[in-house]
N, C-alpha and C. Protein backbone atom coordinates (compact mmCIF):
# COMPACT_ATOMS: atom_id res chain seq x y z
N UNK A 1 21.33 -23.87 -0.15
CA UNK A 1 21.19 -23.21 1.14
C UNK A 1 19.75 -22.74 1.32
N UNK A 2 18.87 -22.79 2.21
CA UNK A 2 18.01 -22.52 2.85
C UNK A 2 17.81 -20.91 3.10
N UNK A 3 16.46 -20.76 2.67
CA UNK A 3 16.62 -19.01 3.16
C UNK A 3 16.52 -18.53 4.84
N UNK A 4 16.77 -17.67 5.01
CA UNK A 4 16.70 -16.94 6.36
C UNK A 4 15.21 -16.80 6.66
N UNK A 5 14.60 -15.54 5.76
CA UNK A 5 13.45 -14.82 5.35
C UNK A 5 12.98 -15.66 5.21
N UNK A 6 10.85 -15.75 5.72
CA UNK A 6 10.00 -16.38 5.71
C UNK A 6 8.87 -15.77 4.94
N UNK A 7 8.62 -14.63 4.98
CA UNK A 7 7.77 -13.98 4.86
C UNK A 7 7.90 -12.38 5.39
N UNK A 8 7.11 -11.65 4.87
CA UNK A 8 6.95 -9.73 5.14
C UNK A 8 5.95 -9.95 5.98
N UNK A 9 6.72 -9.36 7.58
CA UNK A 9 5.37 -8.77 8.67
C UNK A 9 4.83 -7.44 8.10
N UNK A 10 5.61 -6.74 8.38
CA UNK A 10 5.62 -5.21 8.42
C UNK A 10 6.27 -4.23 7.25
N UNK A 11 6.23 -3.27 6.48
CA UNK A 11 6.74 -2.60 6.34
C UNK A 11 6.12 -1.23 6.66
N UNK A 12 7.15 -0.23 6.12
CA UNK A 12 7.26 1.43 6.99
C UNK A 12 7.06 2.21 5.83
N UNK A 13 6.02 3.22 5.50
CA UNK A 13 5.51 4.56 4.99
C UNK A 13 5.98 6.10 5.97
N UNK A 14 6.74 7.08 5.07
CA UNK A 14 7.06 8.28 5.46
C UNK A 14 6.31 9.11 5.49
N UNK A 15 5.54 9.30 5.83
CA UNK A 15 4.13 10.77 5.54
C UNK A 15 4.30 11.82 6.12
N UNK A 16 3.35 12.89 5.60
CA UNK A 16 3.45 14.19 6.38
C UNK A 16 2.75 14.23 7.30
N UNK A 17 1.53 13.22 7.21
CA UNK A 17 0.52 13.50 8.16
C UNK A 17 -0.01 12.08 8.73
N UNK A 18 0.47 11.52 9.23
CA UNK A 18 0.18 10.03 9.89
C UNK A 18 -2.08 9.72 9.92
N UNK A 19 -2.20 10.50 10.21
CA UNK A 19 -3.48 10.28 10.61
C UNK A 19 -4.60 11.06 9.00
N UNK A 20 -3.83 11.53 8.28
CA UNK A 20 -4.61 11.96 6.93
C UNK A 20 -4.30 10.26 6.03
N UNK A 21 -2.97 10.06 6.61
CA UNK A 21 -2.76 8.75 5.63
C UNK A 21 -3.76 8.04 6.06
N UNK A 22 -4.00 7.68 7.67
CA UNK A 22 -4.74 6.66 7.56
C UNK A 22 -6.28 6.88 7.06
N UNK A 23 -6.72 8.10 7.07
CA UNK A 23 -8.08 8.64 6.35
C UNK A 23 -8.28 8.25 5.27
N UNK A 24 -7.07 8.46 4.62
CA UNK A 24 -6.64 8.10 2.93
C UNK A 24 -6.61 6.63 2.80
N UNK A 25 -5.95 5.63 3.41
CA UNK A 25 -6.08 4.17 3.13
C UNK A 25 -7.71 3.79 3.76
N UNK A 26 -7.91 4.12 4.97
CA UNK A 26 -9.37 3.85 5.40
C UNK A 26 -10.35 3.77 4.21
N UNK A 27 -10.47 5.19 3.76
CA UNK A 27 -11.72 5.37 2.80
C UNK A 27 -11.41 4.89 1.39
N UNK A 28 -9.88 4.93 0.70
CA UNK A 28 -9.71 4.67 -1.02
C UNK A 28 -9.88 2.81 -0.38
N UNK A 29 -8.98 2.46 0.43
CA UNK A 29 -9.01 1.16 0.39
C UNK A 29 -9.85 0.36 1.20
N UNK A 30 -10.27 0.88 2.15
CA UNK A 30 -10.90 -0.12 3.28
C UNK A 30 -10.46 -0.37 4.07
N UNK A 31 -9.08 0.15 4.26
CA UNK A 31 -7.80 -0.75 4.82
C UNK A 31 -8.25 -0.34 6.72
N UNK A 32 -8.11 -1.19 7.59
CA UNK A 32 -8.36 -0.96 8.82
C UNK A 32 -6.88 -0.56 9.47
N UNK A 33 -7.31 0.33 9.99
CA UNK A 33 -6.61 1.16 11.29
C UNK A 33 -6.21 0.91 12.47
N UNK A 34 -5.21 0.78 13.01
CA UNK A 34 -4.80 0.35 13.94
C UNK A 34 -3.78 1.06 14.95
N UNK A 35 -3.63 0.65 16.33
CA UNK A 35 -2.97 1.64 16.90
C UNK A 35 -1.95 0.45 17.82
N UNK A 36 -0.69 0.92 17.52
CA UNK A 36 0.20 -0.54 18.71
C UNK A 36 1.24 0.68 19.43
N UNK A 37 2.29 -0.30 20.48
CA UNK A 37 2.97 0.11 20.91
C UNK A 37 2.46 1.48 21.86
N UNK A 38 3.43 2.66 21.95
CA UNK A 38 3.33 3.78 22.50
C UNK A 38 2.52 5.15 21.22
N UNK A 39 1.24 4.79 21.15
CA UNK A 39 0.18 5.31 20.39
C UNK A 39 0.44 5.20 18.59
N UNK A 40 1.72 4.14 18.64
CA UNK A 40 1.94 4.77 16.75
C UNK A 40 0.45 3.84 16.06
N UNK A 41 0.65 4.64 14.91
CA UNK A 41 -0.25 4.26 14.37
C UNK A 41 0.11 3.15 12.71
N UNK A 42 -0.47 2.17 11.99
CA UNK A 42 -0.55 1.18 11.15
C UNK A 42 -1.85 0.85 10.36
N UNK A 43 -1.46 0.54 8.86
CA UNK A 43 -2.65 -0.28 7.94
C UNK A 43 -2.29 -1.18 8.41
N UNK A 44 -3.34 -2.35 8.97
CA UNK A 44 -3.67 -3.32 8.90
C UNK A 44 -4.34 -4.32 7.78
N UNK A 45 -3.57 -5.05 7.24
CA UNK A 45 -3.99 -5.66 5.62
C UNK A 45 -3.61 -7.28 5.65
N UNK A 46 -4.71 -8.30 6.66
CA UNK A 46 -4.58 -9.72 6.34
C UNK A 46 -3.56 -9.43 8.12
N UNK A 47 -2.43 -10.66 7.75
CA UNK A 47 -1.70 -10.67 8.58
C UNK A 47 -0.05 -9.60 8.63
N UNK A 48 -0.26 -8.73 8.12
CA UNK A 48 0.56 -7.84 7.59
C UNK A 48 0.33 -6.22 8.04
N UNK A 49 1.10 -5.51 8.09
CA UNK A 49 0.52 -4.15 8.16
C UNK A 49 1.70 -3.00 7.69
N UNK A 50 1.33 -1.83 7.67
CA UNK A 50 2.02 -0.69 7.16
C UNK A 50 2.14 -0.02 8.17
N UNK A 51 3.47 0.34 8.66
CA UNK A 51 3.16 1.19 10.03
C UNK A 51 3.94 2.70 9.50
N UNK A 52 3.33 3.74 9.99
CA UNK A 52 3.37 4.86 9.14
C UNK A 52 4.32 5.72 10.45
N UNK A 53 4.77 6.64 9.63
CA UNK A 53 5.63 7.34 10.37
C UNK A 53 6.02 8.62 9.78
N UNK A 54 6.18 9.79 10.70
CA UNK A 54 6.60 10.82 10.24
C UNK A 54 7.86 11.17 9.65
N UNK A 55 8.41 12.22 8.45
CA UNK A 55 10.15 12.53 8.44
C UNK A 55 10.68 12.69 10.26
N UNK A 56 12.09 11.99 9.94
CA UNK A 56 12.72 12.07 11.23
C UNK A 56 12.04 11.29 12.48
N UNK A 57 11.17 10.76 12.55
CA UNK A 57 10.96 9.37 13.58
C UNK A 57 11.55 8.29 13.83
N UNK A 58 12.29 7.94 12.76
CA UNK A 58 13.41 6.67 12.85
C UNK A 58 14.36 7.25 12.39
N UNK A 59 15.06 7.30 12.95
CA UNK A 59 16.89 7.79 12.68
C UNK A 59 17.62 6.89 12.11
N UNK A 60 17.22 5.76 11.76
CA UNK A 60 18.19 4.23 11.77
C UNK A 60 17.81 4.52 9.99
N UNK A 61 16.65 4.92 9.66
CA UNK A 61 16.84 4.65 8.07
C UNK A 61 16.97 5.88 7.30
N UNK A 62 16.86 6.19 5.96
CA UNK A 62 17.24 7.22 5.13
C UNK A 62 15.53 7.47 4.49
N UNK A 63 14.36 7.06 5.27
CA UNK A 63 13.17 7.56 4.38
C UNK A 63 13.53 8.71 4.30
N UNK A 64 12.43 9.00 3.26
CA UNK A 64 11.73 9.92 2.61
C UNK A 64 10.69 10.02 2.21
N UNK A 65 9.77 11.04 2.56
CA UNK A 65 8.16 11.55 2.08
C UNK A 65 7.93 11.41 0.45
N UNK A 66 7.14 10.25 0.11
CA UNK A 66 6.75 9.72 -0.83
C UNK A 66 7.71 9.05 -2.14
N UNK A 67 8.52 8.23 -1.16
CA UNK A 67 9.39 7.31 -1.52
C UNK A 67 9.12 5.81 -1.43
N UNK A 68 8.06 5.79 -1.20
CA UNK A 68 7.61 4.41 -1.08
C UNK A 68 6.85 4.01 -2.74
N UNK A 69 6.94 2.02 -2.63
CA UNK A 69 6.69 2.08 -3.65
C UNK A 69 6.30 0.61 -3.61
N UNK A 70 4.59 0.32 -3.31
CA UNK A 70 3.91 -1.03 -2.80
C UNK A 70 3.30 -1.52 -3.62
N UNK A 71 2.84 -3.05 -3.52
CA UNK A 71 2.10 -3.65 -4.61
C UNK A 71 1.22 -4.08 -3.52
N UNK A 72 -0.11 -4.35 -3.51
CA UNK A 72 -1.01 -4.54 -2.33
C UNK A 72 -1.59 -5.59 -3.43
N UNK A 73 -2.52 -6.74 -3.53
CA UNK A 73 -3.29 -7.43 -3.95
C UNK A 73 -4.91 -7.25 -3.58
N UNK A 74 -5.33 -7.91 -3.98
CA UNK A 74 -6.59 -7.87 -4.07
C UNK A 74 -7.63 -8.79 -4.98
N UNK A 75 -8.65 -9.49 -4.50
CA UNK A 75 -9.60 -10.39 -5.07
C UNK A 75 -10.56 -9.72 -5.55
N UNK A 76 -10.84 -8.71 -5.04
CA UNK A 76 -11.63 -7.67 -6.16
C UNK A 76 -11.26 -7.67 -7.56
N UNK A 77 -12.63 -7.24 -8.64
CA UNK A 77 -12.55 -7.03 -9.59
C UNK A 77 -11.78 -5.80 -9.86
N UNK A 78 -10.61 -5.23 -10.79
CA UNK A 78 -9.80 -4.23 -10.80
C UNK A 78 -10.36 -2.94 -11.61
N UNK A 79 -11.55 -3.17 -12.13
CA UNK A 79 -12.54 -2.13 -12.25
C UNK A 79 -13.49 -1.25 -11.09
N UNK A 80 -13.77 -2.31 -9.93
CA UNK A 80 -13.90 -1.92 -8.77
C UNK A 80 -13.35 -1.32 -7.61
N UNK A 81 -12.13 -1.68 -7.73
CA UNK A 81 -10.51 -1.09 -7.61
C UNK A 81 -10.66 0.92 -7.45
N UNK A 82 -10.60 0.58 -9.63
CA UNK A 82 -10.39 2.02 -9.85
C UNK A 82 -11.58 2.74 -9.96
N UNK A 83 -12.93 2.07 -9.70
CA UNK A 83 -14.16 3.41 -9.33
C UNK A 83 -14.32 3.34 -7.53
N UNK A 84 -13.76 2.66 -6.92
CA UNK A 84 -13.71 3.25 -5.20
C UNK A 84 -12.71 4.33 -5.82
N UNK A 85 -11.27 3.92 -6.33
CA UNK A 85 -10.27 5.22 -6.33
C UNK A 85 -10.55 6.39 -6.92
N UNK A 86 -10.98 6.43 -8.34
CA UNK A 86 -11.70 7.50 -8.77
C UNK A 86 -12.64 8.12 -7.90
N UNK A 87 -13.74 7.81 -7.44
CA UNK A 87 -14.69 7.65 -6.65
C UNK A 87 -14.42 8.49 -5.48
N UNK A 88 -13.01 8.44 -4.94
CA UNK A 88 -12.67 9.13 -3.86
C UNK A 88 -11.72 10.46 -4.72
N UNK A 89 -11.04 10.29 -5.42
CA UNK A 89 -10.88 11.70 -6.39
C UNK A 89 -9.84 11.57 -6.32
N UNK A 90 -9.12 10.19 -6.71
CA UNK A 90 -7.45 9.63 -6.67
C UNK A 90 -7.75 9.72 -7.87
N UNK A 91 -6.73 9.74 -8.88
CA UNK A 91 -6.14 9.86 -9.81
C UNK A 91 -5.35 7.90 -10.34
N UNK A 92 -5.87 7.38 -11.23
CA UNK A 92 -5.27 6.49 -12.07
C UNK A 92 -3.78 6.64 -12.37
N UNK A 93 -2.31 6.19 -12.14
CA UNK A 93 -1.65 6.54 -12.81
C UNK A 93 -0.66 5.76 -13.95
N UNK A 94 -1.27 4.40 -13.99
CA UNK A 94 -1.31 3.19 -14.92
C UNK A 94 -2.14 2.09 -14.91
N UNK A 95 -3.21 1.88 -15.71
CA UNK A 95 -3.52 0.30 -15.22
C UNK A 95 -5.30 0.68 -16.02
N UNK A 96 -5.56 -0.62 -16.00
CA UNK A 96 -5.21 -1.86 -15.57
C UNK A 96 -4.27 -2.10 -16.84
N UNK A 97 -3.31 -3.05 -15.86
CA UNK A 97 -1.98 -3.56 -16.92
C UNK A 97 -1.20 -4.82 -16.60
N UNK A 98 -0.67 -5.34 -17.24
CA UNK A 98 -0.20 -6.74 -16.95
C UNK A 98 0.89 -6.69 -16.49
N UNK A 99 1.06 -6.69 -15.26
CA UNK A 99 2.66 -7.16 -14.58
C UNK A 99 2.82 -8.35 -13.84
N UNK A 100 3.96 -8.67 -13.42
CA UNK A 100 4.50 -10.14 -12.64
C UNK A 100 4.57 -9.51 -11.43
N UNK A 101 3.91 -10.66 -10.28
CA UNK A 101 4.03 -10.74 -9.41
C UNK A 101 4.97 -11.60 -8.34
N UNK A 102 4.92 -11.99 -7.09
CA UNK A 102 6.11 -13.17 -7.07
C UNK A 102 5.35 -14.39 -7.57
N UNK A 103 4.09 -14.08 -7.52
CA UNK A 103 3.69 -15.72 -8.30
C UNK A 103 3.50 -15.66 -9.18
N UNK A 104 3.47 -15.20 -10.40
CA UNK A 104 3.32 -15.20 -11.36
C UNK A 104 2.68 -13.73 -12.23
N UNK A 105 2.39 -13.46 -13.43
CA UNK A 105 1.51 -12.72 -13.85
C UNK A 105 0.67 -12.55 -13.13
N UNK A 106 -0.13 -11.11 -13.32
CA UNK A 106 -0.97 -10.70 -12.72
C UNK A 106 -1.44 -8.87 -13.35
N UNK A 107 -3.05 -8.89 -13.06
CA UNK A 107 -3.17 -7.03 -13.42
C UNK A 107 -3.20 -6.11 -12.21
N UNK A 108 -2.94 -5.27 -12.55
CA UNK A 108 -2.29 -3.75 -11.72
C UNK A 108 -3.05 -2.32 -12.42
N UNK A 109 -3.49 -2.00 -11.57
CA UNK A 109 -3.43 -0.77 -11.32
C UNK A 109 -2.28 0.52 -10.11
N UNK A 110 -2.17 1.64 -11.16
CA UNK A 110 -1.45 2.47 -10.06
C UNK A 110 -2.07 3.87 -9.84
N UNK A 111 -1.72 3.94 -8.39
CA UNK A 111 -1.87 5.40 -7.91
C UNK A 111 -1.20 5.92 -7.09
N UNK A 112 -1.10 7.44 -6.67
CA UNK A 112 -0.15 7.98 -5.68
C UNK A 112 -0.93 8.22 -4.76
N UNK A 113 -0.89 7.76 -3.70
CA UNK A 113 -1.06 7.87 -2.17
C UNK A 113 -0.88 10.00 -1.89
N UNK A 114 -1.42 10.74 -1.25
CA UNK A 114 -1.50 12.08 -1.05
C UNK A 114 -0.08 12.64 -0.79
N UNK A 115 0.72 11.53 -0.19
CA UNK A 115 2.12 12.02 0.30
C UNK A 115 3.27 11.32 -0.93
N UNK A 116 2.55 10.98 -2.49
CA UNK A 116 3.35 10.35 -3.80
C UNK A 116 4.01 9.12 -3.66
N UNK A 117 3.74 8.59 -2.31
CA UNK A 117 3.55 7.23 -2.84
C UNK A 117 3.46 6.37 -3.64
N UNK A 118 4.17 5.70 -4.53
CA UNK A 118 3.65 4.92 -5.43
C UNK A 118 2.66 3.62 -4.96
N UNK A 119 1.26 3.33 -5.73
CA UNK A 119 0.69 2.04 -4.64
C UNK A 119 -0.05 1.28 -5.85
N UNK A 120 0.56 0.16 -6.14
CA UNK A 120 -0.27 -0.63 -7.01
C UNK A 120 -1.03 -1.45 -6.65
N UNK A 121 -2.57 -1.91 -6.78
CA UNK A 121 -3.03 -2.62 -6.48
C UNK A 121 -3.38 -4.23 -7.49
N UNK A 122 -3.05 -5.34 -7.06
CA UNK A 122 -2.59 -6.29 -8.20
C UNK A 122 -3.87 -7.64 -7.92
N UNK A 123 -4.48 -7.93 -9.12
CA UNK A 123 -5.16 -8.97 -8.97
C UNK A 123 -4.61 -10.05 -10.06
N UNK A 124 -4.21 -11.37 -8.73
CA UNK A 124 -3.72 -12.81 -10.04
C UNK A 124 -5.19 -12.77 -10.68
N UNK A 125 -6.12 -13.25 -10.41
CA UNK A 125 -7.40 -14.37 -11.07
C UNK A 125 -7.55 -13.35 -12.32
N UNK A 126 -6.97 -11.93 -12.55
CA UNK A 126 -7.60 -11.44 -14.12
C UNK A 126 -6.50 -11.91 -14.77
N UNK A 127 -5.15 -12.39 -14.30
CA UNK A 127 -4.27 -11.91 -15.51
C UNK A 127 -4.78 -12.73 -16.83
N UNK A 128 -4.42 -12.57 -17.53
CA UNK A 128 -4.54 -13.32 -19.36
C UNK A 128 -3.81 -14.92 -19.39
């Protein structure tokens, strides 16, 4: 049987503060900012994005403030990675380390996003 699912447009982050998050991905990651719909706000990352949202904005799901838990990639070197993150006064909270990705092996680093987020950032071309 054939899958349904093609690919991830979008997924959804719970924060306290919609517009500190995006300060926070802007400056640790680079990540560009974006604004759709009726003013909400989104990371923009490739053809993909994170659209952020406060507790109680969507009624349809069961978030929760720093219940999320992302693997982001990256062609950067993963030493470069963790001195932007250090650099901005994030905290390391595993890595660099060898985990699987959907394609295969790959290294990771982790950190918590201001609202405990879990957010790994994963590069294939280092793994071993």
């Amino acid at each position: 049987m054939t899958g349904i699912v093609t690919a991830i447009d979008h997924l959804v982050l719970t924060v306290r503060d919609i517009e500190a998050a995006v300060d926070f991905y802007a400056r640790a990651l680079g990540v560009e900012a974006v604004t759709f719909g009726a003013g909400r706000r989104a990371l923009q990352i490739g053809d993909q994005k994170i659209n952020l949202q406060t507790l109680g904005m969507e009624l349809r799901n069961y978030a929760g403030i720093g219940s999320g838990d992302l693997c982001l990639l990256t062609e950067l070197p993963l030493a470069d990675v963790v001195a932007r993150l250090t650099g901005e006064g994030t905290a390391i909270v595993e890595g660099p380390v060898q985990k699987t990705g959907a394609r295969g092996p790959f290294m990771s680093v982790y950190f918590n996003d201001p609202d405990g987020n879990l957010i790994e950032v994963s590069n294939y071309a280092e793994a071993p």
